[in-house]
Protein backbone atom coordinates (compact mmCIF):
# COMPACT_ATOMS: atom_id res chain seq x y z
CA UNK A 1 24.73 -31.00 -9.15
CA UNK A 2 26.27 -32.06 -12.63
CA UNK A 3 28.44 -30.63 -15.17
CA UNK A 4 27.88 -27.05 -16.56
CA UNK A 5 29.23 -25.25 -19.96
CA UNK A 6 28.23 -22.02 -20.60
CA UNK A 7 30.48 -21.43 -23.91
CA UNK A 8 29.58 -17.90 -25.49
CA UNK A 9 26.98 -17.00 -23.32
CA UNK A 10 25.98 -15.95 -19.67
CA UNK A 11 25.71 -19.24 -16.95
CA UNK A 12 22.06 -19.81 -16.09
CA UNK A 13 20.93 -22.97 -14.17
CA UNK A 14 18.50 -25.11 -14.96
CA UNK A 15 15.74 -25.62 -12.14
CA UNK A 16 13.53 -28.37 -13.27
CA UNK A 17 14.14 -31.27 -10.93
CA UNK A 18 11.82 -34.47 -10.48
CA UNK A 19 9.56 -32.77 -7.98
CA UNK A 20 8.15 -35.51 -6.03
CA UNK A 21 7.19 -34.79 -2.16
CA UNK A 22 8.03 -37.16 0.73
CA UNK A 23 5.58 -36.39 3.10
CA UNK A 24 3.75 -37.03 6.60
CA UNK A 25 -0.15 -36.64 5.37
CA UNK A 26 -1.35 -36.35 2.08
CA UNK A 27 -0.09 -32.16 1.76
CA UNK A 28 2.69 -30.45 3.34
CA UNK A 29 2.94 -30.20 7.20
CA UNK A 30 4.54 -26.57 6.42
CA UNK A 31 1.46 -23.93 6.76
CA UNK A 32 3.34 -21.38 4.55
CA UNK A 33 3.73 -24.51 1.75
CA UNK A 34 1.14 -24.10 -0.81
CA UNK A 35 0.62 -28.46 -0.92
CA UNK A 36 2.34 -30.99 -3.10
CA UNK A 37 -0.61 -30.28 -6.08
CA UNK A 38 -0.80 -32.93 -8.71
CA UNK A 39 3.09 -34.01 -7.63
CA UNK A 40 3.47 -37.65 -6.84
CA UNK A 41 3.67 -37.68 -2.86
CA UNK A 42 5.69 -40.73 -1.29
CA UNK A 43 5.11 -41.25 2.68
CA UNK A 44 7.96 -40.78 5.35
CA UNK A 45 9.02 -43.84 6.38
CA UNK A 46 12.36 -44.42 8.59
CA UNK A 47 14.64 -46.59 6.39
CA UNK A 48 12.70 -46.39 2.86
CA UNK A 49 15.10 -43.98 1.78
CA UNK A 50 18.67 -43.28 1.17
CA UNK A 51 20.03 -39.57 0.60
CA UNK A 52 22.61 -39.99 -2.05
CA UNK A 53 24.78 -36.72 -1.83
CA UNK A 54 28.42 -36.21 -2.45
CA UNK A 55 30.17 -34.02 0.26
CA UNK A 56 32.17 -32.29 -2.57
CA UNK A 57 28.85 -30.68 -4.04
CA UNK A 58 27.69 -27.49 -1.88
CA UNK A 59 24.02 -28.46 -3.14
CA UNK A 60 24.16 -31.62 -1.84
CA UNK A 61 26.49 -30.68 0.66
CA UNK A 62 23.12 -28.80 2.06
CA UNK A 63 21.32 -31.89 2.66
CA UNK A 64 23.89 -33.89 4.35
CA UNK A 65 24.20 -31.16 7.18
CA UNK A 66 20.36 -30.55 7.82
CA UNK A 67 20.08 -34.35 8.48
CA UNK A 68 23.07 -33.99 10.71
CA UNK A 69 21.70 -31.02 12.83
CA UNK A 70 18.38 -33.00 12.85
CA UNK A 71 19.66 -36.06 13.89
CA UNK A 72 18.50 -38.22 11.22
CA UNK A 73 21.08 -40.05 10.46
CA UNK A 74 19.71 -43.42 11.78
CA UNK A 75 16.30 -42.61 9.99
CA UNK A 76 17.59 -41.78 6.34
CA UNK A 77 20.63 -43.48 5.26
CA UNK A 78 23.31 -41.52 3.08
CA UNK A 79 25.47 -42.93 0.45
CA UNK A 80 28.10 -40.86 -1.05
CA UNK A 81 29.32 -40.15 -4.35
CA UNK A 82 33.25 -40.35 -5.02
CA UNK A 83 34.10 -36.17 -5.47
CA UNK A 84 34.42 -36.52 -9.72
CA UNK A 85 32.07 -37.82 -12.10
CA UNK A 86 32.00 -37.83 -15.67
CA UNK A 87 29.06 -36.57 -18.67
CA UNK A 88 27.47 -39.75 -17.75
CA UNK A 89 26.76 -39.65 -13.70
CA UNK A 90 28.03 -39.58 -10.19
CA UNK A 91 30.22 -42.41 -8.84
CA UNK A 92 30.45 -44.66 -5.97
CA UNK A 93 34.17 -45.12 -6.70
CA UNK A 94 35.23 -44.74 -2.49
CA UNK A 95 32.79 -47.36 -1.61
CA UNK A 96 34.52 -51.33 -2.23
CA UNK A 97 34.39 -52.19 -5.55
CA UNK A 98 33.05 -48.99 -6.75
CA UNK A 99 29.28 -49.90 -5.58
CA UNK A 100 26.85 -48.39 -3.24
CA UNK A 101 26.92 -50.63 -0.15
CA UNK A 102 22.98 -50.00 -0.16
CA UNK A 103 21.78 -49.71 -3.22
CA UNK A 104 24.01 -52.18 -5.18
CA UNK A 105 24.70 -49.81 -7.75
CA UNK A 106 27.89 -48.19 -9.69
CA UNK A 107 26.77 -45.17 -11.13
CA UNK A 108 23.52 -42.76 -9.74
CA UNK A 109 22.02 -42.67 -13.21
CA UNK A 110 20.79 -46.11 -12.39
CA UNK A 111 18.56 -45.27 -10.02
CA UNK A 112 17.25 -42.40 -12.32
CA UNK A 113 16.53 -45.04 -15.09
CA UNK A 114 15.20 -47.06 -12.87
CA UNK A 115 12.28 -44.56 -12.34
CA UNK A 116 12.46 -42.88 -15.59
CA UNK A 117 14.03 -45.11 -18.78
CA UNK A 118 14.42 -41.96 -20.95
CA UNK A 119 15.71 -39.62 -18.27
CA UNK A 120 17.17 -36.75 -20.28
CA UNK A 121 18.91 -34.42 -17.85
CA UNK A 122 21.38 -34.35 -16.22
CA UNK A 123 22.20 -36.81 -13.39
CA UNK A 124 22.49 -34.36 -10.29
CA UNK A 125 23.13 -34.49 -6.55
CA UNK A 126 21.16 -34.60 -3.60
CA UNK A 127 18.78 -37.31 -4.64
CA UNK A 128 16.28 -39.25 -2.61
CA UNK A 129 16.37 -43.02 -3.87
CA UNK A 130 13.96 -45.62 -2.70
CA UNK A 131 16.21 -48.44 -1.38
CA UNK A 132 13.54 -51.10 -2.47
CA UNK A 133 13.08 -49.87 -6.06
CA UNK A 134 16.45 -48.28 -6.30
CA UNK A 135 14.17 -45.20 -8.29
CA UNK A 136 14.91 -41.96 -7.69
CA UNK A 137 12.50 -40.21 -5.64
CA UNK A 138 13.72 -36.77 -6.16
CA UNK A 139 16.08 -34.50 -6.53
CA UNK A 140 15.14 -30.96 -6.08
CA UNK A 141 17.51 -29.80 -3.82
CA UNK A 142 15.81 -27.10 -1.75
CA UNK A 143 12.84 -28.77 -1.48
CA UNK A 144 14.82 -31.86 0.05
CA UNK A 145 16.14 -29.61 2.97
CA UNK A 146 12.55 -27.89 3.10
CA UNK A 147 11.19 -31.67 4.01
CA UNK A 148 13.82 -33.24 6.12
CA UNK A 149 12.36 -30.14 8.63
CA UNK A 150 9.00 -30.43 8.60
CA UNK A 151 8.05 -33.99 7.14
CA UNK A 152 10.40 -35.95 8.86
CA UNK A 153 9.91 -33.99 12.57
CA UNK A 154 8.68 -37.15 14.38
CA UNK A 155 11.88 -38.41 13.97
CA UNK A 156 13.86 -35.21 14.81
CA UNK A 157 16.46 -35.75 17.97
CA UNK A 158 14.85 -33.68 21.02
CA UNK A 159 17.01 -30.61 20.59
CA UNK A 160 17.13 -30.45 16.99
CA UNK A 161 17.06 -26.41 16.26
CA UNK A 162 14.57 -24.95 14.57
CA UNK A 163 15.75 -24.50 11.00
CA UNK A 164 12.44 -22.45 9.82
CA UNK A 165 10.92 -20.52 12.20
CA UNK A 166 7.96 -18.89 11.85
CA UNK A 167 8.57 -15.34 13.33
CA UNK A 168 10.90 -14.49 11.27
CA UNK A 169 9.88 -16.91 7.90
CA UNK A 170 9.51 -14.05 5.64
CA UNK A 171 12.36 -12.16 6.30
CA UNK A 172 14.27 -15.56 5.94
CA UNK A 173 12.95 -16.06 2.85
CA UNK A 174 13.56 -13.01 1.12
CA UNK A 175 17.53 -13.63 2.69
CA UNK A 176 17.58 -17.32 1.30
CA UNK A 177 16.63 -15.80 -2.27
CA UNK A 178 19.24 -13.22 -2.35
CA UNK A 179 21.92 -15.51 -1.27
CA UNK A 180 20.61 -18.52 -3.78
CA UNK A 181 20.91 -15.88 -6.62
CA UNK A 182 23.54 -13.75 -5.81
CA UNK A 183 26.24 -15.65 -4.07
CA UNK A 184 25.05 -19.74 -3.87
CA UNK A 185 24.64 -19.44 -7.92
CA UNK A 186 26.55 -15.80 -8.22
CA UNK A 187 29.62 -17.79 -7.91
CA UNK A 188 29.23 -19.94 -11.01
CA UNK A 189 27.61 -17.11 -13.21
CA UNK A 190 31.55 -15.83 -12.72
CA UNK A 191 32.79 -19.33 -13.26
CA UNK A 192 30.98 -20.49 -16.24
CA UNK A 193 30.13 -16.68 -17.92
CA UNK A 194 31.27 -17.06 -21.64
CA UNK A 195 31.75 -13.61 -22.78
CA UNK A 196 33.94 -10.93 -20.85
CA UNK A 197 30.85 -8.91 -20.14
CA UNK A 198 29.02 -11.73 -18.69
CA UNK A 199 31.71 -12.26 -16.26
CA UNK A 200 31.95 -8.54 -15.52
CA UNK A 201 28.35 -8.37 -14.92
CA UNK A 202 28.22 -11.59 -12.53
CA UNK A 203 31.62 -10.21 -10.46
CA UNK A 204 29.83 -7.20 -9.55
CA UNK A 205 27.13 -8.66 -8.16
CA UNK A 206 28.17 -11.45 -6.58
CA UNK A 207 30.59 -9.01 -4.30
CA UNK A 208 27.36 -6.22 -4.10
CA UNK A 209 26.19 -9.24 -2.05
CA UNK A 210 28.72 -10.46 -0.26
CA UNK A 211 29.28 -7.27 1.52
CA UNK A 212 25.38 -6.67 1.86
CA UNK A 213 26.62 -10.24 4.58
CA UNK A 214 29.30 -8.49 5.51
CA UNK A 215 27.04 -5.76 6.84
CA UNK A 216 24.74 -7.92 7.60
CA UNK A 217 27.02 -10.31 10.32
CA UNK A 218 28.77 -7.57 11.37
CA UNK A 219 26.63 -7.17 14.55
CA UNK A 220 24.14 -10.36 14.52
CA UNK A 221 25.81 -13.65 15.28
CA UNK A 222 23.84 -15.40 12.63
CA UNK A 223 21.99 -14.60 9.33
CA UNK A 224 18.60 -14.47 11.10
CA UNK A 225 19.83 -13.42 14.75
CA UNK A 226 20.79 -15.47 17.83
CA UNK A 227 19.89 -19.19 16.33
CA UNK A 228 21.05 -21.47 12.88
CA UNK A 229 18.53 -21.46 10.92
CA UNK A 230 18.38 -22.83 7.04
CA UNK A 231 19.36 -19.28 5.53
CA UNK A 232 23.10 -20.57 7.36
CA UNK A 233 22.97 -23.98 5.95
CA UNK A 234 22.51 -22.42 2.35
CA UNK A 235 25.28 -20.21 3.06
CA UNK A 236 27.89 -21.78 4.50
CA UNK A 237 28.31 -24.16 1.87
CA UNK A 238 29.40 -21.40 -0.56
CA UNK A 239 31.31 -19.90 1.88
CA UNK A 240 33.51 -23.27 3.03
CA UNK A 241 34.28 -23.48 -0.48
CA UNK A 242 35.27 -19.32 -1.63
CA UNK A 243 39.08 -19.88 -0.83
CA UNK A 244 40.03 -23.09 -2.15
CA UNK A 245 37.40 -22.97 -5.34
CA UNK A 246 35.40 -19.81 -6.00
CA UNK A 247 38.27 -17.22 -5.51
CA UNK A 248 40.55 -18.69 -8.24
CA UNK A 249 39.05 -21.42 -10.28
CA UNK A 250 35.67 -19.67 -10.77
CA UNK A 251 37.45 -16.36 -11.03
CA UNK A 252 35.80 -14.67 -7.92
CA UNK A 253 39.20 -12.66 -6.62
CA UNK A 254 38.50 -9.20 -5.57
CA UNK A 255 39.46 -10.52 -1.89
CA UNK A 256 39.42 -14.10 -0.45
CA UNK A 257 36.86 -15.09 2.83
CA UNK A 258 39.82 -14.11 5.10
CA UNK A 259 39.61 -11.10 4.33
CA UNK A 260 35.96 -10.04 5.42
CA UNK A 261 35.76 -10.18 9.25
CA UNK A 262 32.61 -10.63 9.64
CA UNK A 263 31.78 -13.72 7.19
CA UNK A 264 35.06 -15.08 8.08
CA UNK A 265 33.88 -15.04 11.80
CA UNK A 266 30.93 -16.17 10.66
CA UNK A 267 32.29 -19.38 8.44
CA UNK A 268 34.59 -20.33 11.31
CA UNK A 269 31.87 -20.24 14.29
CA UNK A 270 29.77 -22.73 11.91
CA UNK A 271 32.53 -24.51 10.67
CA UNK A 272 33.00 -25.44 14.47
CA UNK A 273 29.82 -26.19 15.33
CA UNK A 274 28.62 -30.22 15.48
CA UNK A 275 26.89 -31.42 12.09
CA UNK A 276 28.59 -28.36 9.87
CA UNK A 277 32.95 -28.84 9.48
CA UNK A 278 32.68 -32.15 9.57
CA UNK A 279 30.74 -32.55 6.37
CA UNK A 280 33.62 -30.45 4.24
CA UNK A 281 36.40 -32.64 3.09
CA UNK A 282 38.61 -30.17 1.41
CA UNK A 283 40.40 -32.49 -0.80
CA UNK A 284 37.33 -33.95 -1.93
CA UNK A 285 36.08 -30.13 -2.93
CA UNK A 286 38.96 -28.81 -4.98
CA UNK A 287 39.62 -32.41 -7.13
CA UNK A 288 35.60 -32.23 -7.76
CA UNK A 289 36.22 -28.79 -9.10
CA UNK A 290 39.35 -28.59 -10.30
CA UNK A 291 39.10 -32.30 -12.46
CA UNK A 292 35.41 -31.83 -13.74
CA UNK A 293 35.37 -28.96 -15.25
CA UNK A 294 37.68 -29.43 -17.75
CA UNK A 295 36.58 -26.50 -20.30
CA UNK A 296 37.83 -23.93 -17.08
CA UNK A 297 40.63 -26.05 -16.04
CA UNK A 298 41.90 -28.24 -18.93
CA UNK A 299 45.13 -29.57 -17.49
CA UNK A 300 43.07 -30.88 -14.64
CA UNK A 301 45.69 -30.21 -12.15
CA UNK A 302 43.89 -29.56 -8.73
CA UNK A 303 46.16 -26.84 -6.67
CA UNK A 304 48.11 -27.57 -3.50
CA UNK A 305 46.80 -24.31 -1.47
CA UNK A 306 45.43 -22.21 0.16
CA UNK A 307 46.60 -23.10 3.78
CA UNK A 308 42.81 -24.27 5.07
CA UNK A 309 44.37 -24.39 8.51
CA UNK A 310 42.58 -21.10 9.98
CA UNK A 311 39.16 -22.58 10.12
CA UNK A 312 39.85 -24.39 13.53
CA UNK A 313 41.26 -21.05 14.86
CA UNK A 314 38.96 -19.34 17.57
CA UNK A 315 36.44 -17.16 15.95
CA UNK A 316 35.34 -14.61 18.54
CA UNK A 317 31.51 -15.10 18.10
C-alpha cells in the first residue's frame, strides 16, 4: 500500500485498484468467481511477470507468502521495494544502484505510467508488472492472492496446500471479511482516526474481533481447522506486525499479541512454518512505519523494542 492521512475525520481505504485478471482461459478457473467481465484479461505465462511487493507492507506481504507456499518462485519473479517510500512511489533503494535488477527501473510509479500516463492514485504495493512492457498489470491485492491459486495451478509444486477449499469456501469467506474489516484494516482505522471518537469507535472493534480469534483458535489449530488456508495468510500478516507496529504506533494497546494465548500460539506455529517467518524482516516493518508516516510519528525515530525474540520459541500447536 501507500501513504494514508486521515486528518479530522475517520480512516477509510480506498479500494479501487487497476483490476486486470491474469488468467488460464478466457474467465476465471475459480467456479465460485463470477468471470473477469469487461476487465482486460492477460494470460499466465511463467516468466511474463514480476510481483513487485515490499516485505515491509502486510498487503503485499500477502502475496509474497502465497507464492512461497505455492512454490512459484521460479515461475513469477519478485522484486522488492526498499521498506520507505515517499508521496511520490515505492523504491528499489536495496537493489545496486537503487534499480530493479529486472525491470530497470528506480521508482514503481514507472511502471504505472508506463501503462497509464495520467495515473492519479496512489502508487501501491503488490503489483503485477509485465517485465517486457514494464506496465503495471495490476494491483488489487486480494485478487492477486485469489489468482496465484487458481490461475497459476499448473505451475503449483506437487504438495502445494490447498489455500481455498471448497468445503468449507463460504465459511472462509465470511472469516476473510471479518478479519479484512475488523482487524487487517481495523488496525489503521485506530492509526489514522482523526477525531477522538473515531479512534474510540475503531479500538472497540478492532479488539471485539480479536478476541472473536481468540475464541476462535482456542481449540482449532488453524482459522478454518486442521490445514493453512488463505483466511491464515490474510491474518498473519497483521498479526506479525501487532507488537512492534499496531500496539503503539497505531495506538492499538489494550494488550500486546503475547498476551492472547491462543493467537500468540497461533502467530508462532505459522511464523515457523516454511514460506511464512521468513518473509517478515522486522527492521524493515517498524522503519516502513515508523519513517512514513510522518503526521503519526513526526520525529521519525523508529523504536528499539519490543524483544521479537519469542517467535522462534516452541508454540505447543
Amino acid at each position: 500500500m501507500g501513504a494514508y492521512t486521515t486528518a479530522g475525520k475517520a480512516f477509510e481505504r480506498d479500494m479501487d485498484y487497476i483490476s486486470d485478471r491474469i488468467l488460464a482461459g478466457h474467465r476465471s478457473a475459480d467456479p465460485a468467481d463470477p468471470g473477469p467481465g469487461d476487465v482486460p484479461v492477460w494470460p499466465v505465462e511463467p516468466g511474463r511477470y514480476r510481483l513487485i511487493a515490499a516485505p515491509a507492507c502486510p498487503w503485499a506481504n500477502r502475496a509474497i507468502i502465497v507464492r512461497n507456499l505455492l512454490g512459484l518462485e521460479d515461475v513469477i519473479s519478485w522484486g522488492a521495494p526498499g521498506p520507505t517510500h515517499d508521496q511520490r512511489s515505492w523504491t528499489f533503494d536495496l537493489d545496486p544502484g537503487g534499480v530493479d535488477p529486472v525491470l530497470g527501473i528506480e521508482r514503481l510509479q514507472e511502471a504505472y505510467l508506463n501503462r497509464i500516463p495520467d495515473y492519479p492514485k496512489g502508487i501501491t504495493v503488490p503489483a503485477m508488472v509485465e517485465v517486457a512492457t514494464v506496465e503495471v498489470v495490476t494491483n488489487n491485492f486480494p485478487v492477486i492472492t485469489h489468482d496465484l491459486f487458481f490461475e497459476w495451478r499448473a505451475h503449483h509444486r506437487p504438495d502445494a496446500p490447498d489455500l481455498w477449499p471448497a468445503g468449507c469456501r463460504p465459511e472462509m469467506e465470511t472469516v476473510m471479511q471479518r478479519v479484512f474489516t475488523e482487524v487487517n484494516n481495523g488496525v489503521y482505522r485506530c492509526g489514522f482516526a482523526g477525531t477522538q471518537a473515531a479512534y474510540d469507535a475503531a479500538y472497540e472493534r478492532l479488539f471485539v474481533a480479536l478476541d472473536w480469534l481468540e475464541e476462535r483458535l482456542a481449540d482449532r489449530r488453524y482459522l478454518m481447522g486442521d490445514a493453512i488456508t488463505e483466511a491464515d495468510v490474510r491474518l498473519f500478516t497483521t498479526l506479525a506486525r501487532f507488537d512492534a507496529v499496531y500496539h503503539g504506533h497505531f495506538k492499538c494497546n489494550r494488550n500486546k499479541l503475547i498476551e492472547m494465548p491462543a493467537l500468540w500460539g497461533y502467530a508462532r506455529d505459522l511464523f515457523q512454518t516454511p514460506g511464512f517467518g521468513e518473509t517478515i524482516d522486522f527492521e524493515q516493518i517498524k522503519q516502513h512505519y515508523y519513517r512514513v508516516h510522518t503526521d503519526i510519528n513526526p520525529t521519525g525515530i523508529v523504536p528499539m523494542g519490543p524483544d521479537l525474540s519469542g517467535w522462534l520459541t516452541p508454540h505447543g500447536r
